[in-house]
N, C-alpha and C. Protein backbone atom coordinates (compact mmCIF):
# COMPACT_ATOMS: atom_id res chain seq x y z
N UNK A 1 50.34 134.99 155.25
CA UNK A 1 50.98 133.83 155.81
C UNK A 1 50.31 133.43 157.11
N UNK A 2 50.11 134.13 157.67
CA UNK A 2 49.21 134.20 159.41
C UNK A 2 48.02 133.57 159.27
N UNK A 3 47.47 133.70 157.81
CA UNK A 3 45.99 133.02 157.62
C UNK A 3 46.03 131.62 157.40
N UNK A 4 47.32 131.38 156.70
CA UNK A 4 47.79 130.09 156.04
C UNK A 4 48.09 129.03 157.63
N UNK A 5 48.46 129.53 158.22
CA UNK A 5 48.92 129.28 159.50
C UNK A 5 48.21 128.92 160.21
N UNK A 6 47.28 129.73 160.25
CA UNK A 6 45.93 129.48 161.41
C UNK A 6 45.20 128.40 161.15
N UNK A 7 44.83 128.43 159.70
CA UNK A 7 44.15 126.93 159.27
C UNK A 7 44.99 126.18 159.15
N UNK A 8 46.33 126.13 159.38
CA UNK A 8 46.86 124.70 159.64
C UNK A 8 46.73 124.39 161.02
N UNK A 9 46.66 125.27 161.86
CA UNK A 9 46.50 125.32 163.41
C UNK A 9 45.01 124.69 163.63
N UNK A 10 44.29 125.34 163.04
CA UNK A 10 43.09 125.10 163.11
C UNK A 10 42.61 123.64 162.58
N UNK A 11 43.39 122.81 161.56
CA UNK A 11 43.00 121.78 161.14
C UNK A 11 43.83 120.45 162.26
N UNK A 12 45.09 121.15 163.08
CA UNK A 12 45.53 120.17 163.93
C UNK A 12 46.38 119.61 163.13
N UNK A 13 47.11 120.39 162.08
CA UNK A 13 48.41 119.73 161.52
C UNK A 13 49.88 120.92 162.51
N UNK A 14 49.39 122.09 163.10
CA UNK A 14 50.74 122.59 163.97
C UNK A 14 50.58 123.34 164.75
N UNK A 15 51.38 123.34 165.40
CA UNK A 15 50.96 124.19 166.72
C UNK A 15 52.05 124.96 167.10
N UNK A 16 51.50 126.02 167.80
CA UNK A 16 52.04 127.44 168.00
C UNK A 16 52.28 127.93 169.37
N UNK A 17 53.59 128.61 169.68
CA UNK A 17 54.10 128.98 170.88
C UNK A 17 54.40 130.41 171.01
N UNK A 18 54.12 131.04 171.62
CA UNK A 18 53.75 132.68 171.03
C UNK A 18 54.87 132.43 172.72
N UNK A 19 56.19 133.59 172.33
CA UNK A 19 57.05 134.14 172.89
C UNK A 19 57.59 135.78 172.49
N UNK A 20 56.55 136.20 173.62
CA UNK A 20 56.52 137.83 173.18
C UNK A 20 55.93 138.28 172.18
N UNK A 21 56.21 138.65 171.34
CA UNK A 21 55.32 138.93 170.18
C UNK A 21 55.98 138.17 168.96
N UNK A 22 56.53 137.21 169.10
CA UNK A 22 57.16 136.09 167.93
C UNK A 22 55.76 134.85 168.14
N UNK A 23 56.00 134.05 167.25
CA UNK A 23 55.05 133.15 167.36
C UNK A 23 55.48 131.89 166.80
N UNK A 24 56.02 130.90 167.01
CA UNK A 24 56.99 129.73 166.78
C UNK A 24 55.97 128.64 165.94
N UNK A 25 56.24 128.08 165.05
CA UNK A 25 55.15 127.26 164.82
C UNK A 25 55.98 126.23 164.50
N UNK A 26 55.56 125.14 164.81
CA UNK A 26 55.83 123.48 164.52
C UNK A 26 54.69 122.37 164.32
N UNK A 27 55.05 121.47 163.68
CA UNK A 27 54.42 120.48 163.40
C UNK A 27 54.08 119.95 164.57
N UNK A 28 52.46 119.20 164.55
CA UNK A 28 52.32 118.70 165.47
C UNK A 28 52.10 117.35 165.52
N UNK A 29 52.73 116.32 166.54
CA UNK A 29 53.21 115.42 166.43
C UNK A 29 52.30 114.48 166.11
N UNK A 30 50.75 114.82 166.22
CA UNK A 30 50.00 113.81 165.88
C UNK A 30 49.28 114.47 164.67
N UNK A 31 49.72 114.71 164.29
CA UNK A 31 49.67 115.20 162.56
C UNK A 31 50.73 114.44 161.54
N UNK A 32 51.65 113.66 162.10
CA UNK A 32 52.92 113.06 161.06
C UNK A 32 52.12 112.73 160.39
N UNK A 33 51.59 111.16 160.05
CA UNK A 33 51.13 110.54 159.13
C UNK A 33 50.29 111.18 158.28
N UNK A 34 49.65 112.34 158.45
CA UNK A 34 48.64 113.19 157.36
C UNK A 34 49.71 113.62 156.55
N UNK A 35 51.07 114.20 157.52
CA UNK A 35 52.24 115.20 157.04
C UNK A 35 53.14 114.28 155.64
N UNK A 36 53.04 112.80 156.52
CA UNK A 36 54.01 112.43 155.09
C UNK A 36 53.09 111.92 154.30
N UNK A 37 51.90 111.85 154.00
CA UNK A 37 51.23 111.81 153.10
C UNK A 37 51.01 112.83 152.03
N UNK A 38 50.73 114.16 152.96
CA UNK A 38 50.96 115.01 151.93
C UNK A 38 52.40 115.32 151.35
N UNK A 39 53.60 115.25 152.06
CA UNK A 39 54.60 115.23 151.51
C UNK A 39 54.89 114.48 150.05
N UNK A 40 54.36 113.45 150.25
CA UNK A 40 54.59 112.73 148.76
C UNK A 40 53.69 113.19 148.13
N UNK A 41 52.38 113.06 148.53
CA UNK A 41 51.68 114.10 147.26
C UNK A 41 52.37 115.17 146.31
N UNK A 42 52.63 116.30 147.27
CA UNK A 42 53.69 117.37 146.76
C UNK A 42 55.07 116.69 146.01
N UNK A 43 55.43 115.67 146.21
CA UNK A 43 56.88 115.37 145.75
C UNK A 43 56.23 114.67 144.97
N UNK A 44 55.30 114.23 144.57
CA UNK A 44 54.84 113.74 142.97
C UNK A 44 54.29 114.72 142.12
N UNK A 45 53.71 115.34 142.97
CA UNK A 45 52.74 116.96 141.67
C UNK A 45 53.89 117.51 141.18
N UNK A 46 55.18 117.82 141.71
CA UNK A 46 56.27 118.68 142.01
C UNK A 46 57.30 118.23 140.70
N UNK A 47 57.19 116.82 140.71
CA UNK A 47 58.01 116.11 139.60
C UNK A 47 57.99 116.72 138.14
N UNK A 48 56.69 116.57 137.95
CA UNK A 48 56.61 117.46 136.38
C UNK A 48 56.71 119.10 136.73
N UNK A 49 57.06 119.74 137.36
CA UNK A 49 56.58 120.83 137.47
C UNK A 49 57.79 121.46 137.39
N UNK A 50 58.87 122.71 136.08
CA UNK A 50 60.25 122.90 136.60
C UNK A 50 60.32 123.59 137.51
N UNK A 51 59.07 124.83 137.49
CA UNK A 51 59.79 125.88 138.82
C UNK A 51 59.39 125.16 140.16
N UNK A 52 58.24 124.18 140.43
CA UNK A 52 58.67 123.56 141.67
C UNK A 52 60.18 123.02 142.10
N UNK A 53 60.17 122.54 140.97
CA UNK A 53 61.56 121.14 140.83
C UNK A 53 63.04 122.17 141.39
N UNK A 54 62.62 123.69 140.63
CA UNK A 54 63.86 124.53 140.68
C UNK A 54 63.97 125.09 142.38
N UNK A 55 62.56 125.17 142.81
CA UNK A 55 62.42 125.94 143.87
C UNK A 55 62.40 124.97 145.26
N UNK A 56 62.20 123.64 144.93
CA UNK A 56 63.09 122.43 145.71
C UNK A 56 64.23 122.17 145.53
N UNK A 57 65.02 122.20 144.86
CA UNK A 57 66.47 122.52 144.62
C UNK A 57 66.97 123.39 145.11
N UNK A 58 66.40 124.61 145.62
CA UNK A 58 66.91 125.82 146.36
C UNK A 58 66.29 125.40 147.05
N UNK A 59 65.46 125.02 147.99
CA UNK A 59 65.07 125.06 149.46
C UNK A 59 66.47 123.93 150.01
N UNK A 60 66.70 122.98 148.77
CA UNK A 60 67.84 122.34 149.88
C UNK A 60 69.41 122.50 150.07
N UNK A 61 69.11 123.60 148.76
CA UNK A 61 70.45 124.26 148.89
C UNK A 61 70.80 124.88 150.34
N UNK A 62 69.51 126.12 150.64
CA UNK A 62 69.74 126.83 151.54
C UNK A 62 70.09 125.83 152.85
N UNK A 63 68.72 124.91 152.95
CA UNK A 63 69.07 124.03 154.09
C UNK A 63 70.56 123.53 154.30
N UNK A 64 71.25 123.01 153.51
CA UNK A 64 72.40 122.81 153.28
C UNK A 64 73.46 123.74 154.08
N UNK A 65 73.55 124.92 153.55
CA UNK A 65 74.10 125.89 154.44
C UNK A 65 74.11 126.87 155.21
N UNK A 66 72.43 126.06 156.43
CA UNK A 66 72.18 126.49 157.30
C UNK A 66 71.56 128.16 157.16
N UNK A 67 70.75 128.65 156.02
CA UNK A 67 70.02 129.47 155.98
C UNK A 67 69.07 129.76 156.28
N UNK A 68 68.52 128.42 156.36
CA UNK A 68 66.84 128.04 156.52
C UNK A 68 66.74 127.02 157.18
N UNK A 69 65.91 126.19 158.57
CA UNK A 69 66.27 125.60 159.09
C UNK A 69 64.47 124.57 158.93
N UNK A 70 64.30 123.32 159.47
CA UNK A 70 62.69 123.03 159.89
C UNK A 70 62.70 122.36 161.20
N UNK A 71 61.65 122.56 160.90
CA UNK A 71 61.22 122.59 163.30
C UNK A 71 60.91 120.80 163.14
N UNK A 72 61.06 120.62 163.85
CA UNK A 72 61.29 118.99 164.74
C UNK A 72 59.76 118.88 164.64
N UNK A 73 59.33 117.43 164.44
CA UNK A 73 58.11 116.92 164.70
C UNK A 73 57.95 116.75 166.39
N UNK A 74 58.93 116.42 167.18
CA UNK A 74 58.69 116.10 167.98
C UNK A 74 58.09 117.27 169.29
N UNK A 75 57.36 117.04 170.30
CA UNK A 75 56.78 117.92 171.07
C UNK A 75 57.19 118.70 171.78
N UNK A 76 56.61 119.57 172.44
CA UNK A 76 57.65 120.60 173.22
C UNK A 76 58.42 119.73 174.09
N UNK A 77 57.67 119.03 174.77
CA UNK A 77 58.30 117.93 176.24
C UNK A 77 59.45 117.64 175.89
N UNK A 78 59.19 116.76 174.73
CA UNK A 78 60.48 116.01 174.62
C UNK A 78 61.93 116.71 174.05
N UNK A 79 61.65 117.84 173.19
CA UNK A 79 62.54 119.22 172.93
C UNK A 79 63.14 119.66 174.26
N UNK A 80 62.62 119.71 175.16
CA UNK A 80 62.77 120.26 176.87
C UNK A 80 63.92 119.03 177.23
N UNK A 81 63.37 118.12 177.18
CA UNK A 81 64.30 116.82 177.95
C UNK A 81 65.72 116.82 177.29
């Protein structure tokens, strides 16, 4: 996962806040428009696909009742304010 991570870091789609030995990662804000591009990509490949279809159906389950949460596009600054 750490590798997966790094090259997203590395390509300038998120960025990372290392607190102690945790390491926070979020989208970075001038990455949106690549982000919802690929988003629909994925939400069209995903359509024919059941165990995607099943395993998006559980990601919004969980979201739903606060199991699993996603980090804000927006920047640290404005998170602060």
């Amino acid at each position: 996962m750490s590798r997966h991570l790094a090259s997203l870091r590395h390509a300038g789609l998120v960025e990372d806040v290392r607190d102690g030995t945790r390491v926070v990662y979020s989208l970075a804000p001038a990455a949106t428009p690549q982000i919802r591009i690929i988003q629909v990509l994925v939400e069209r490949g995903c359509a024919c696909d059941e165990v995607l279809q099943a395993d998006l159906k559980r990601l919004k389950r969980l979201l739903r009742k606060g199991e699993c949460s996603l980090v804000s596009t927006t920047n640290r600054k404005e998170r602060a304010a």
